[in-house]
C-alpha atoms as a PDB file:
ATOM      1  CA  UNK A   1     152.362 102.216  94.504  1.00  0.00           C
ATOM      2  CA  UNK A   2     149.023 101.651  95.884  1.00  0.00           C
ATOM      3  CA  UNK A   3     145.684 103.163  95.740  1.00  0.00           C
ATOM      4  CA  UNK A   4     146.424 104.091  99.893  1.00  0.00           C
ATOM      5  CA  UNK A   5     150.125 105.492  98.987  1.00  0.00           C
ATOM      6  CA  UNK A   6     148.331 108.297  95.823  1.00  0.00           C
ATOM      7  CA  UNK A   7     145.745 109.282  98.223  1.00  0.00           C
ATOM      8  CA  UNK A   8     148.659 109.831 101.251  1.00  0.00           C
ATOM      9  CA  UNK A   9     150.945 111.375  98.633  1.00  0.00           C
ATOM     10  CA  UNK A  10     147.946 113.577  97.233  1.00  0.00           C
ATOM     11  CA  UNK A  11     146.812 114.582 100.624  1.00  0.00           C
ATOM     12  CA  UNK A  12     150.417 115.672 101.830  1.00  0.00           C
ATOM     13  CA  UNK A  13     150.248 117.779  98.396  1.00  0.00           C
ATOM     14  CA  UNK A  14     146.586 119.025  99.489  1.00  0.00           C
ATOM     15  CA  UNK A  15     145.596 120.958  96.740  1.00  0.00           C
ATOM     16  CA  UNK A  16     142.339 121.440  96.140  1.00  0.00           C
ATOM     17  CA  UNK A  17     141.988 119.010  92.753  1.00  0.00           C
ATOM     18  CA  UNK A  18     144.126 116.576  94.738  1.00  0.00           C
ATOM     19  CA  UNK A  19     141.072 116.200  97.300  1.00  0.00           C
ATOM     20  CA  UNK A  20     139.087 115.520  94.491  1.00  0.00           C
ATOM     21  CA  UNK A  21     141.738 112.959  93.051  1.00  0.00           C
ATOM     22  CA  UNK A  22     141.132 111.431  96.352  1.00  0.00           C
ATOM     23  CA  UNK A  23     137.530 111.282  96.503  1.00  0.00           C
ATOM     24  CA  UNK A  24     137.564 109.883  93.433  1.00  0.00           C
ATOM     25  CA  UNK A  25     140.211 106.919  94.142  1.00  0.00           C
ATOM     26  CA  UNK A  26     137.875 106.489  96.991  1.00  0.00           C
ATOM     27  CA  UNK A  27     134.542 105.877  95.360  1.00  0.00           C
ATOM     28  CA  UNK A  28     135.997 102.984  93.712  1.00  0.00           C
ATOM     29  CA  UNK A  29     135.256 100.990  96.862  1.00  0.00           C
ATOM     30  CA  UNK A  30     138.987  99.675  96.911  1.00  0.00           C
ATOM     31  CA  UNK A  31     140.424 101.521  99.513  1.00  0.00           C
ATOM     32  CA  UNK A  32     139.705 100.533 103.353  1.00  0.00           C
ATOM     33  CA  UNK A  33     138.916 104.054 105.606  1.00  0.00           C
ATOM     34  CA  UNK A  34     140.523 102.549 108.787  1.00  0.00           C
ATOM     35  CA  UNK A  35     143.436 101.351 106.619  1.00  0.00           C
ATOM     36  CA  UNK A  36     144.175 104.317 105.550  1.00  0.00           C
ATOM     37  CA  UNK A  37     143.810 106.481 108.196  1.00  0.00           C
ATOM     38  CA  UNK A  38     146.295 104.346 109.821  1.00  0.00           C
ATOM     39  CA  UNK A  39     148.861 104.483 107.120  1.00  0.00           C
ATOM     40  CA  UNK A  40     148.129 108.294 106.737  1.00  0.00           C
ATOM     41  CA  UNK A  41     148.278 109.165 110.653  1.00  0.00           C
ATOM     42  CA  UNK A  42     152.202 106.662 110.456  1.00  0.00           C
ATOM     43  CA  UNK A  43     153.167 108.677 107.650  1.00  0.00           C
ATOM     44  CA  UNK A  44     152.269 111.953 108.893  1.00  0.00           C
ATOM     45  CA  UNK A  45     154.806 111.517 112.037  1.00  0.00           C
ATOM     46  CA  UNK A  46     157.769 111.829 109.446  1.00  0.00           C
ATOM     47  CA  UNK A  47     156.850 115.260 108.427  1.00  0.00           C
ATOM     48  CA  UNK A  48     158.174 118.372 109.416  1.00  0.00           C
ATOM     49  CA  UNK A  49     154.783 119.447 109.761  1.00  0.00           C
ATOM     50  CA  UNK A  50     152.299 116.477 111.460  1.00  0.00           C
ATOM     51  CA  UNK A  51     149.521 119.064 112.599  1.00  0.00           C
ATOM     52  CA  UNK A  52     149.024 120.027 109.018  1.00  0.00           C
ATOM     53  CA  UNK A  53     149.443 116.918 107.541  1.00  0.00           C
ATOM     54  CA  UNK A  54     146.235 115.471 109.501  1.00  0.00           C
ATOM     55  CA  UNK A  55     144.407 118.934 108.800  1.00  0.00           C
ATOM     56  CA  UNK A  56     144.800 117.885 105.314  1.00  0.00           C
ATOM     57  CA  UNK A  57     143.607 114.610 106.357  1.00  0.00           C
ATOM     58  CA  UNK A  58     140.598 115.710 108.374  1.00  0.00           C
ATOM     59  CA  UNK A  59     139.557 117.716 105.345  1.00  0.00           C
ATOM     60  CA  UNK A  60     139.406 114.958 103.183  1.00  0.00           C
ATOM     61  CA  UNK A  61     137.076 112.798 105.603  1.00  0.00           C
ATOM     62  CA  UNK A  62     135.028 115.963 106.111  1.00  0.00           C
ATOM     63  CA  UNK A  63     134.496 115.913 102.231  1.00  0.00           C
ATOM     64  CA  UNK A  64     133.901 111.790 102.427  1.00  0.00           C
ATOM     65  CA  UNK A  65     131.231 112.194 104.973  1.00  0.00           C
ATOM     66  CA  UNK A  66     129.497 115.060 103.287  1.00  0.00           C
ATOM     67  CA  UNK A  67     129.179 112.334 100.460  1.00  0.00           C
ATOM     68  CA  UNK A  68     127.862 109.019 102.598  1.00  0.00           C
ATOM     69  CA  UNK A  69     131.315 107.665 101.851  1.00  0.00           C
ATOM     70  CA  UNK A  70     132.125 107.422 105.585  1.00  0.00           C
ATOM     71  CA  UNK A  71     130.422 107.635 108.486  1.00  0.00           C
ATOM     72  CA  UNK A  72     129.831 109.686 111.356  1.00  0.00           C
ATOM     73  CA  UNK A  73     131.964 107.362 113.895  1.00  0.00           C
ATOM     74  CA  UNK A  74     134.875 107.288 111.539  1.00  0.00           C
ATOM     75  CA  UNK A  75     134.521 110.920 111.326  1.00  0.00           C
ATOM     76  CA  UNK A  76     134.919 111.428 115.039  1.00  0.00           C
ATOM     77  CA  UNK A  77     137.319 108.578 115.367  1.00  0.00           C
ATOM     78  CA  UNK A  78     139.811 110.494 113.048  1.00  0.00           C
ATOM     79  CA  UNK A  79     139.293 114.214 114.782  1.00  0.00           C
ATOM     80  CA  UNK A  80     139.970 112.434 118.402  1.00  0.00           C
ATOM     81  CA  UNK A  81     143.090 110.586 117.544  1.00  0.00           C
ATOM     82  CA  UNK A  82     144.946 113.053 115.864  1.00  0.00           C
END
């Protein structure tokens, strides 16, 4: 497993110290946004659920950009492809 497969199987979990499990795997520098939003947005077909699965998604970029970890474009990129 991955650093990209714990944050996708965190963020399908979505608890709220799973975010932060996330953030924190992410501030490690080792994890490529547009990577993972593709691998997230592939996985997120499978579920029963895909609308909620990105929710949980779009949180969890909301919560990078509040922190400079993202930015603005990859923000909106993520809300207008889901």
């Amino acid at each position: 497993m991955n650093l990209i497969d714990l944050i996708i199987t965190k963020m399908f979990r979505g608890a709220g110290v799973d975010v932060d499990d996330c953030i924190a795997v992410f501030e490690t520098g080792q994890v490529d946004a547009e990577e993972l939003f593709e691998r997230y947005s592939k996985t997120a077909r499978y579920d029963p659920n895909p609308d909620k699965m990105m929710q949980n998604f779009i949180f969890f970029v909301d919560e990078l950009a509040s922190r400079k970890l993202v930015i603005d474009e990859f923000v909106e990129k993520v809300k207008s492809d889901r």
